[in-house]
PDB file of N, CA and C in Angstrom:
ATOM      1  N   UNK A   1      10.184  14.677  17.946  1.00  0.00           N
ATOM      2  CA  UNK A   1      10.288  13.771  16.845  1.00  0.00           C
ATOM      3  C   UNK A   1       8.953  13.013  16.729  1.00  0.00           C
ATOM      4  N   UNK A   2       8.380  12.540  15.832  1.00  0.00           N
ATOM      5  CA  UNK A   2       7.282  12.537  15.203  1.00  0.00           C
ATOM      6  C   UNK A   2       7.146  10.823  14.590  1.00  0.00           C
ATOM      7  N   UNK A   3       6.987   9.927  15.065  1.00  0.00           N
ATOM      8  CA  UNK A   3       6.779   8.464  14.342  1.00  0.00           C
ATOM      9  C   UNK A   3       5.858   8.017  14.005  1.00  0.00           C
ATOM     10  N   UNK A   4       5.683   7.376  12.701  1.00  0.00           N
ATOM     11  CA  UNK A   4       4.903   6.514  12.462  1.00  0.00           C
ATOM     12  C   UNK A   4       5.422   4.875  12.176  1.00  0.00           C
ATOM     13  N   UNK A   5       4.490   4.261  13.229  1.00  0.00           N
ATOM     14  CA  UNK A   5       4.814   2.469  12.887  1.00  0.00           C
ATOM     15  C   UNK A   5       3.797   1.826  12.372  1.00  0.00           C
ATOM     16  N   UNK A   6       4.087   1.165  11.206  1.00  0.00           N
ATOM     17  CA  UNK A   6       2.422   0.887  10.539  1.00  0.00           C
ATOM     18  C   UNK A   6       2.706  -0.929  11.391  1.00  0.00           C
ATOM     19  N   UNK A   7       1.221  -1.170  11.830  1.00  0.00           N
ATOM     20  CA  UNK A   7       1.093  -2.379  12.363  1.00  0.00           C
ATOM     21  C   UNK A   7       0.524  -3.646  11.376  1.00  0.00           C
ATOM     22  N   UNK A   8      -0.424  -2.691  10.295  1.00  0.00           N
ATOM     23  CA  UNK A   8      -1.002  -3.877   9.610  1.00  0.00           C
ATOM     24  C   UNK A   8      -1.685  -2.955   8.489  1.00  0.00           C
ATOM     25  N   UNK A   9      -1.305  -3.796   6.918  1.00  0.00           N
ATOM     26  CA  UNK A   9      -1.849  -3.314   5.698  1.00  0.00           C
ATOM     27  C   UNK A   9      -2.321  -4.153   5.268  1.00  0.00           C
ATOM     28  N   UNK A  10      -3.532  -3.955   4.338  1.00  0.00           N
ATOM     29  CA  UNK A  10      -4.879  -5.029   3.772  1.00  0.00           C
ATOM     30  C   UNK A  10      -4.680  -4.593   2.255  1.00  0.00           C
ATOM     31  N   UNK A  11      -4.457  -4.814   1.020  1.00  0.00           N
ATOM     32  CA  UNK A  11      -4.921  -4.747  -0.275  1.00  0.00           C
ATOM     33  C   UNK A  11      -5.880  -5.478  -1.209  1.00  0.00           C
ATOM     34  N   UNK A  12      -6.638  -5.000  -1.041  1.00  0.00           N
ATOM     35  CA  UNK A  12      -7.413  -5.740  -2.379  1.00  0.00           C
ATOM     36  C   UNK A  12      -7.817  -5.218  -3.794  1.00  0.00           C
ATOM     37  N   UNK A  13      -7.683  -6.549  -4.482  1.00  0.00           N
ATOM     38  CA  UNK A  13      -7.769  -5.644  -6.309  1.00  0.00           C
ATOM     39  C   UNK A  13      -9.120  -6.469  -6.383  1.00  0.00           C
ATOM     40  N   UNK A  14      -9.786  -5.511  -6.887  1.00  0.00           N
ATOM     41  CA  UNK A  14     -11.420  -6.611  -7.463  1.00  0.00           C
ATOM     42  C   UNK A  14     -10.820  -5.658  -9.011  1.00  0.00           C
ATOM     43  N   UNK A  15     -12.068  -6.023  -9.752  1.00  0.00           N
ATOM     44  CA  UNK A  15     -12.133  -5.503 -11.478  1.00  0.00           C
ATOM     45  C   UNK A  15     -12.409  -3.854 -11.642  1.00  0.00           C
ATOM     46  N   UNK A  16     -13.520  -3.137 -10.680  1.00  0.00           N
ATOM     47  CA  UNK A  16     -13.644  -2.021 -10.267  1.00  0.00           C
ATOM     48  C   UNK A  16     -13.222  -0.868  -9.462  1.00  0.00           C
ATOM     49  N   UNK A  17     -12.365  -1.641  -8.589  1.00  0.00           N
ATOM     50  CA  UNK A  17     -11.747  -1.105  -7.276  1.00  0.00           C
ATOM     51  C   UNK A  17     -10.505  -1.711  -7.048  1.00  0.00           C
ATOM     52  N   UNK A  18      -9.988  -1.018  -5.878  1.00  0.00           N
ATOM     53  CA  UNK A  18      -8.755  -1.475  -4.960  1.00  0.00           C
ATOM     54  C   UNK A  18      -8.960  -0.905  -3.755  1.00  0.00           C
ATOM     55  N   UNK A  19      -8.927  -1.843  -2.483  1.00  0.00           N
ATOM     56  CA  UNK A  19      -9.061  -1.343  -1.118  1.00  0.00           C
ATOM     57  C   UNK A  19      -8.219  -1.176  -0.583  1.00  0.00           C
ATOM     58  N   UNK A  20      -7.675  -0.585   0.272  1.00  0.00           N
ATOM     59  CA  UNK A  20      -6.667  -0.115   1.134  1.00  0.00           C
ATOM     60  C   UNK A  20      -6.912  -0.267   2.449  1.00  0.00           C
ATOM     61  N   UNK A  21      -6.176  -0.750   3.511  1.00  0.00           N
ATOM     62  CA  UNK A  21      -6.754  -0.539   5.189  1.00  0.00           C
ATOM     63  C   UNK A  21      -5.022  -0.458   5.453  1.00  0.00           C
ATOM     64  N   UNK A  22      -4.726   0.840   6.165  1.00  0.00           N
ATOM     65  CA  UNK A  22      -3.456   0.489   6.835  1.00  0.00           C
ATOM     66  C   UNK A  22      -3.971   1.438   8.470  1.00  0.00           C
ATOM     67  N   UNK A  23      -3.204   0.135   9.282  1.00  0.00           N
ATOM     68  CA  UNK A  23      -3.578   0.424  10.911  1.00  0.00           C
ATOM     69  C   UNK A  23      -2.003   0.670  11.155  1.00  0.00           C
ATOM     70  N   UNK A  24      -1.954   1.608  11.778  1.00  0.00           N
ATOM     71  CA  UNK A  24      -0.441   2.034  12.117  1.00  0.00           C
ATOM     72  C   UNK A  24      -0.503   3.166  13.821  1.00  0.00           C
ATOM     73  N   UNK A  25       0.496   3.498  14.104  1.00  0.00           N
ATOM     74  CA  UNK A  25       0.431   3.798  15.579  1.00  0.00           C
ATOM     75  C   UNK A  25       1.305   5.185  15.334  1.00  0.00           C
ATOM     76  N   UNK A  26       0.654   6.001  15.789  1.00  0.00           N
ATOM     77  CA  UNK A  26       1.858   7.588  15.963  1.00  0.00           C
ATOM     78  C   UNK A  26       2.230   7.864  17.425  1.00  0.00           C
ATOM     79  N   UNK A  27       3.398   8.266  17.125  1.00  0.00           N
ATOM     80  CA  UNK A  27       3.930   7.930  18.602  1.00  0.00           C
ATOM     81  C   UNK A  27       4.988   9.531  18.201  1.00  0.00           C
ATOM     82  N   UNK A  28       5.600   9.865  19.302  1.00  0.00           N
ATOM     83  CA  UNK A  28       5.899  11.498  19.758  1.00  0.00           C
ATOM     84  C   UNK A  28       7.130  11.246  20.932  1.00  0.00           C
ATOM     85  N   UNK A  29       8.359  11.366  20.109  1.00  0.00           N
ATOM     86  CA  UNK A  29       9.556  11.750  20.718  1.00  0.00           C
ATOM     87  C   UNK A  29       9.510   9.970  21.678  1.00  0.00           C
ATOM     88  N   UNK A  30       9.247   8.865  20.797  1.00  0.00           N
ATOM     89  CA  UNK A  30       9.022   7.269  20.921  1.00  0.00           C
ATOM     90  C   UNK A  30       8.418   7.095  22.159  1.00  0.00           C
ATOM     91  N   UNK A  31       6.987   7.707  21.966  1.00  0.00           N
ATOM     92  CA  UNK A  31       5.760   7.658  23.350  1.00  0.00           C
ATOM     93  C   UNK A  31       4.952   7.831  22.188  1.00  0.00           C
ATOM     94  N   UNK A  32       4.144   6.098  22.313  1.00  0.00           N
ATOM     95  CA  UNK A  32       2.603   6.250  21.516  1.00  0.00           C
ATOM     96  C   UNK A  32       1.880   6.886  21.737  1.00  0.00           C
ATOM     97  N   UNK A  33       1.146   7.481  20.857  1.00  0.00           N
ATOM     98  CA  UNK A  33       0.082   9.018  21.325  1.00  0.00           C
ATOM     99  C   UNK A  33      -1.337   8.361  20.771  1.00  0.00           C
ATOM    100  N   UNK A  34      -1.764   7.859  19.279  1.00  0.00           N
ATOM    101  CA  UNK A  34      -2.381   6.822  18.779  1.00  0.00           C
ATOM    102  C   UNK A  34      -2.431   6.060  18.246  1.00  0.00           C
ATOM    103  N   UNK A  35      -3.802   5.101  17.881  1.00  0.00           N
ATOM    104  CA  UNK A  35      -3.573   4.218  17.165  1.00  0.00           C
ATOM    105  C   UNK A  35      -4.190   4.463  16.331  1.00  0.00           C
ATOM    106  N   UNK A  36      -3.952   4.962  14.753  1.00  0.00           N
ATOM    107  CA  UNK A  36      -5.020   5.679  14.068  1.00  0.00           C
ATOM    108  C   UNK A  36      -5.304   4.128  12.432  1.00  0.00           C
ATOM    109  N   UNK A  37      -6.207   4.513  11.565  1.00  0.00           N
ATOM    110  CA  UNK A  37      -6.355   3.651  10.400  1.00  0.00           C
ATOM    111  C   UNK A  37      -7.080   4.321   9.566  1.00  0.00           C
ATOM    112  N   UNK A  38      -6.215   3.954   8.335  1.00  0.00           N
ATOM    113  CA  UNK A  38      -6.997   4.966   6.580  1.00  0.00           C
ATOM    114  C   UNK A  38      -7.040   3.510   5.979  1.00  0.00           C
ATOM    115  N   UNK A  39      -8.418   4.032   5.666  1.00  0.00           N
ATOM    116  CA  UNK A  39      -9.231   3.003   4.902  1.00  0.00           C
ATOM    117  C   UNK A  39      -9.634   3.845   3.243  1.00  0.00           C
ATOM    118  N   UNK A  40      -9.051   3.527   2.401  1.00  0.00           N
ATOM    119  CA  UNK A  40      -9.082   3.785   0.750  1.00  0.00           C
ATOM    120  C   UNK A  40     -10.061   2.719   0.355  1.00  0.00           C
ATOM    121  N   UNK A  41     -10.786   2.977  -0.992  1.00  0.00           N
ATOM    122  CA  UNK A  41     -11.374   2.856  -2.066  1.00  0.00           C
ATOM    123  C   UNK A  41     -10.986   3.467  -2.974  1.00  0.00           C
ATOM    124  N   UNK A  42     -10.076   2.991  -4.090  1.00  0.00           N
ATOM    125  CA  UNK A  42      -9.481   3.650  -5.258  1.00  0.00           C
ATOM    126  C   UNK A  42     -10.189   3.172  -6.052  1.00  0.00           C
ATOM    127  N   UNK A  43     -11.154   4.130  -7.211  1.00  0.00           N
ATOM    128  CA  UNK A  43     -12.075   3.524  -8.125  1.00  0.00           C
ATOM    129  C   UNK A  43     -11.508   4.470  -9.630  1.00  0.00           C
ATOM    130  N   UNK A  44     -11.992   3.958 -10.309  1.00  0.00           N
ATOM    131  CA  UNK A  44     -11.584   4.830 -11.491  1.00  0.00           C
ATOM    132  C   UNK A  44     -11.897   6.148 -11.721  1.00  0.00           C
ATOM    133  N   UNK A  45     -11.420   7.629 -12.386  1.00  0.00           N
ATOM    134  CA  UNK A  45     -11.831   8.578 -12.048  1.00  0.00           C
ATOM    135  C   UNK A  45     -13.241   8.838 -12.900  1.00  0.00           C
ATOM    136  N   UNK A  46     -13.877   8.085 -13.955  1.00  0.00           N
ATOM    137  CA  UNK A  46     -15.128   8.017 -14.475  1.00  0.00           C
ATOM    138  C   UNK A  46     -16.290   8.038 -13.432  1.00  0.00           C
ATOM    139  N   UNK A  47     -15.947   7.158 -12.100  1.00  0.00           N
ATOM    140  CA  UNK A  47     -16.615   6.713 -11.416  1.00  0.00           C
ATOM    141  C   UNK A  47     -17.465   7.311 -10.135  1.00  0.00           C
ATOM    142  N   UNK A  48     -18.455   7.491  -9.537  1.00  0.00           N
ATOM    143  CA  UNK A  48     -18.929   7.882  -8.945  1.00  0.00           C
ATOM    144  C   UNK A  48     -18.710   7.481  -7.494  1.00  0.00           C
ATOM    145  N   UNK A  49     -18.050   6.665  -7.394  1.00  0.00           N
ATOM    146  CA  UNK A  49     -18.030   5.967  -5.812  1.00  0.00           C
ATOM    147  C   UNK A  49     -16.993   6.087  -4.707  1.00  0.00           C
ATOM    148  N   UNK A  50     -16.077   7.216  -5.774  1.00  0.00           N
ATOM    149  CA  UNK A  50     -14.787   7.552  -5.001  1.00  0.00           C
ATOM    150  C   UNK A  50     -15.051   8.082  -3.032  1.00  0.00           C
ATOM    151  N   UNK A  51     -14.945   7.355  -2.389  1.00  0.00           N
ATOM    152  CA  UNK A  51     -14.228   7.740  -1.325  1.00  0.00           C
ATOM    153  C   UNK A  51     -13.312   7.434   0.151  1.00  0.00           C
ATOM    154  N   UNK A  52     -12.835   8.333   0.797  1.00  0.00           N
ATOM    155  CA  UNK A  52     -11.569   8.220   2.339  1.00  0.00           C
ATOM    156  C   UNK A  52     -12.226   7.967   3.370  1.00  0.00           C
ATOM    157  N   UNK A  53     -12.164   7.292   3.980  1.00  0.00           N
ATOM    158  CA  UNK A  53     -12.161   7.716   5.381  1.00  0.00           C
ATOM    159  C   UNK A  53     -10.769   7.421   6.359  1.00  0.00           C
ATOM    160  N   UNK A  54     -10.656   8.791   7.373  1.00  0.00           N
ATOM    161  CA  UNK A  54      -9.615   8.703   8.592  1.00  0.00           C
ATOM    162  C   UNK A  54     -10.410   8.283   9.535  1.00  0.00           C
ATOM    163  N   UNK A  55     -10.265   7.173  10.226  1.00  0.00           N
ATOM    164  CA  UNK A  55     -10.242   7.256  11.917  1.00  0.00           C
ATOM    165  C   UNK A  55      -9.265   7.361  12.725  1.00  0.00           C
ATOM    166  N   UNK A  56      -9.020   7.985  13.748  1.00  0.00           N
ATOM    167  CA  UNK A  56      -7.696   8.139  14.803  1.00  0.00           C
ATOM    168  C   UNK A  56      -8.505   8.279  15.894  1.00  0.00           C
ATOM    169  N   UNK A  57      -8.265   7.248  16.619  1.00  0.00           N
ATOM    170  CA  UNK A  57      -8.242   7.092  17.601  1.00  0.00           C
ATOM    171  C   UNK A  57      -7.871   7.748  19.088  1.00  0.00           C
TER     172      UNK A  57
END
């Protein structure tokens, strides 16, 4: 079995963008395995500045 527990989400709206940060923990048959975080930049699709990053830990 396969979990995810999110620990902490960030939103921000500016006029151009919206940020995203969610830090959350995956854990395997309820044994934490990591602590991983996706960090978004949602920009308009006109826009040149679109992008993701994953870190996992």
């Amino acid at each position: 079995m396969v979990g995810v527990n999110t620990k902490n989400m960030e939103i921000s709206v500016d006029e151009d963008q919206i940020g995203v940060k969610v830090a959350y923990e995956l854990d395997v048959n309820h044994e934490p395995m990591a602590d991983c975080r996706i960090n978004m930049s949602i920009v308009p699709r006109n826009s040149k500045g679109v992008s993701m990053q994953l870190d996992i830990r």
